[in-house]
C-alpha atoms as a PDB file:
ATOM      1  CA  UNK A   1      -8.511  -1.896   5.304  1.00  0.00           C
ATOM      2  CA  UNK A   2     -10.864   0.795   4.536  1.00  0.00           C
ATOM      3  CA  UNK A   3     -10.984   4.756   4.390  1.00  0.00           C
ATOM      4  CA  UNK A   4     -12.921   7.335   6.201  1.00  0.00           C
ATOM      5  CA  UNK A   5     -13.387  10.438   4.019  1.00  0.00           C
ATOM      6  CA  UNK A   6     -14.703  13.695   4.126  1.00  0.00           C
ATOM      7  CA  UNK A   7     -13.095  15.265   7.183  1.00  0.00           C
ATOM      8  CA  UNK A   8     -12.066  19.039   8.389  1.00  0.00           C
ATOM      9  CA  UNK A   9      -8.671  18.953   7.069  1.00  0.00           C
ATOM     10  CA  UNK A  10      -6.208  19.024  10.700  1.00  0.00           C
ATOM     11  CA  UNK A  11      -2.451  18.471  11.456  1.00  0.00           C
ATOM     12  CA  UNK A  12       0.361  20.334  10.093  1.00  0.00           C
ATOM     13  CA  UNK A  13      -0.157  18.581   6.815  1.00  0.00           C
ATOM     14  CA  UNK A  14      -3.991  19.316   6.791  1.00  0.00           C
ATOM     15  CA  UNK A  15      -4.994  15.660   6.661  1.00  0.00           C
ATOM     16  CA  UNK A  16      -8.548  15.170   5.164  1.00  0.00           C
ATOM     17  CA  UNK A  17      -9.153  11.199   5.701  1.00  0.00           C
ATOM     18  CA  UNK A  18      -7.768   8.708   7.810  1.00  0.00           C
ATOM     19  CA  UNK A  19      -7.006   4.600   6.465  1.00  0.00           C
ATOM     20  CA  UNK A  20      -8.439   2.425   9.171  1.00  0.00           C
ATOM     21  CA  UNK A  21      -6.653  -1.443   9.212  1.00  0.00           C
ATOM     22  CA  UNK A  22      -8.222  -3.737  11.428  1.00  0.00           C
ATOM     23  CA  UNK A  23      -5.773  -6.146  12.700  1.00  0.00           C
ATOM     24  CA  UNK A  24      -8.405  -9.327  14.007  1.00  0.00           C
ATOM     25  CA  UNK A  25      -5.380 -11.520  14.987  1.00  0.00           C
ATOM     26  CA  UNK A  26      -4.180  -9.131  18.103  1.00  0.00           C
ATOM     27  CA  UNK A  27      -7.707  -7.316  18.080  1.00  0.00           C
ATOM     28  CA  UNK A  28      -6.484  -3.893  17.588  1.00  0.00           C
ATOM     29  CA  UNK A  29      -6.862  -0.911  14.884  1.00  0.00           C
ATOM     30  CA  UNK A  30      -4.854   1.246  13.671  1.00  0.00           C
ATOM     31  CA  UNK A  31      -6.207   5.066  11.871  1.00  0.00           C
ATOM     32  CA  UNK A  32      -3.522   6.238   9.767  1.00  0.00           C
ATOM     33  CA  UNK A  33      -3.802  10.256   8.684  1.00  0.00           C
ATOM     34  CA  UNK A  34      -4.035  10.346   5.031  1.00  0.00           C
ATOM     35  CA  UNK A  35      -5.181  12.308   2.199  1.00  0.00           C
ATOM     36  CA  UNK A  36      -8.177  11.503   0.048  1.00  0.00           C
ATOM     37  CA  UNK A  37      -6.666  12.121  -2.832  1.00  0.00           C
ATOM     38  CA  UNK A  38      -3.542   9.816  -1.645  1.00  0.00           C
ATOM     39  CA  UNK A  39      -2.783   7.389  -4.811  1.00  0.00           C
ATOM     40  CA  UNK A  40      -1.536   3.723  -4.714  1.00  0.00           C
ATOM     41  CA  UNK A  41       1.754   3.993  -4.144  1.00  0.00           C
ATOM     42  CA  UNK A  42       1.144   7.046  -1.323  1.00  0.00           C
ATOM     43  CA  UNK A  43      -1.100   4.352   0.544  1.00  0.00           C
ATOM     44  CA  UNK A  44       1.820   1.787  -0.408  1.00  0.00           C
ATOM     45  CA  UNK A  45       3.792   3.574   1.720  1.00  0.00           C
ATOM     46  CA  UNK A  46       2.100   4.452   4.092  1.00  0.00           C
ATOM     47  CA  UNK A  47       1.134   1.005   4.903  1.00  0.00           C
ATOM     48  CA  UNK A  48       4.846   0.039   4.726  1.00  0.00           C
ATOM     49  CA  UNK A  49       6.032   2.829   6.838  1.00  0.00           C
ATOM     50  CA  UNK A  50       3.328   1.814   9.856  1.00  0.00           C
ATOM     51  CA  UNK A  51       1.731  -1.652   9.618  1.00  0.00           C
ATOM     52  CA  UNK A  52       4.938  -4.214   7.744  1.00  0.00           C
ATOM     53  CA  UNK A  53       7.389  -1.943   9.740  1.00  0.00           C
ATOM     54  CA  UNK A  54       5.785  -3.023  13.035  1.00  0.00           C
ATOM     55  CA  UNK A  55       4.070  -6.121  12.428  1.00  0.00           C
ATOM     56  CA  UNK A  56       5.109  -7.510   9.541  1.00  0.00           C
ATOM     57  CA  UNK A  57       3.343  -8.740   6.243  1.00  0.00           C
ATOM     58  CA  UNK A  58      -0.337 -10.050   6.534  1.00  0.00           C
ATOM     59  CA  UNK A  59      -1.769 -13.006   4.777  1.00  0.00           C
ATOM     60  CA  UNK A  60      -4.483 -11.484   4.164  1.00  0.00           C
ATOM     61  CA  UNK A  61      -5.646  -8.054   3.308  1.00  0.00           C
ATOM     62  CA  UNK A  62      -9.693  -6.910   2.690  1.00  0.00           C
ATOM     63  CA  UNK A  63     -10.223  -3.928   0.978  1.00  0.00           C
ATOM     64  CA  UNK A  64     -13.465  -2.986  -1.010  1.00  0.00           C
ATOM     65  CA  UNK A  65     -11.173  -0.897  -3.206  1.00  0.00           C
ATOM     66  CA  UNK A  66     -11.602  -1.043  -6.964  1.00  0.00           C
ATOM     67  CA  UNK A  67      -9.603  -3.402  -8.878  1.00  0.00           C
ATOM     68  CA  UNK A  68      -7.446  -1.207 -10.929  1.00  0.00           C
ATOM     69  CA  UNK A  69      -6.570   0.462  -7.221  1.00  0.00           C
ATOM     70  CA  UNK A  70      -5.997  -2.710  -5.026  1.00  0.00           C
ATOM     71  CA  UNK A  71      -3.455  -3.927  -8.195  1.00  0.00           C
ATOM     72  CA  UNK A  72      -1.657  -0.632  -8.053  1.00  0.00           C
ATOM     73  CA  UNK A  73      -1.407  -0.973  -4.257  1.00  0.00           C
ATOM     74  CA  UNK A  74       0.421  -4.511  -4.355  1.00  0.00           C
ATOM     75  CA  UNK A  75       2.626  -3.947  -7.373  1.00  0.00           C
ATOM     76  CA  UNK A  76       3.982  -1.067  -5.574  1.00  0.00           C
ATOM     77  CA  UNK A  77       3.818  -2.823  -2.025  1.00  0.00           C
ATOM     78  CA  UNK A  78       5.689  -6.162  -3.667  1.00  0.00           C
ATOM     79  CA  UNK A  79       8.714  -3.511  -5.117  1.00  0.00           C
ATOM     80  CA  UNK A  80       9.048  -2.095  -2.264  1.00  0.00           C
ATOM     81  CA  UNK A  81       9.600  -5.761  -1.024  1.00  0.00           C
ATOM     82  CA  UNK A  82      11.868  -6.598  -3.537  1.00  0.00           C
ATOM     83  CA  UNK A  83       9.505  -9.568  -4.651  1.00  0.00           C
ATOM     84  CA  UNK A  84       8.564 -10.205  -8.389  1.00  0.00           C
ATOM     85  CA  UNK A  85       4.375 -10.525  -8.743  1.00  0.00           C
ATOM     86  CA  UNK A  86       3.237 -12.745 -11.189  1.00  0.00           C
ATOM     87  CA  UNK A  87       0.289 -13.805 -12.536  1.00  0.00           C
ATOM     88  CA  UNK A  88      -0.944 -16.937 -14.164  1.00  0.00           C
ATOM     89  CA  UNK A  89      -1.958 -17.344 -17.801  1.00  0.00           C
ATOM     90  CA  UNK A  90      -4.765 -19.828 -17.278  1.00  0.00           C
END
């Protein structure tokens, strides 16, 4: 999972970046129109709405994404599952 930034906005909705997930199981990609100033929960969805929707949820996800970001991402991504996230105290 990564981003491409810095494009001529294009589209109706003048999209300015595009998320790129790399899917190595069936050897595809997928580049999702986005904004670059998308937050968390806009990527959340956007995720939800085109990769769980069609191919359910991964095991594993690689971003290079800061911390505070990537936690954002799968508190809202786990609501939106209806699944509680914890984390350990040890």
């Amino acid at each position: 999972m990564d981003w491409v930034t810095g494009l001529a906005p294009g589209g109706k909705e003048n999209f300015n970046a595009c998320l790129i997930i790399v899917d190595r199981f069936r050897k595809s990609m997928r580049c999702l129109p986005c904004h670059k100033e998308d937050t968390a929960m806009d990527t959340s969805w956007l995720f939800w709405n085109n990769i769980i929707s069609t191919c359910g949820v991964p095991q594993i996800i690689i971003s290079d994404r800061d911390p505070k970001f990537t936690s954002e991402f799968w508190t809202n991504l786990y609501d939106m599952l209806g699944t509680n996230l914890a984390f350990s105290t040890a």
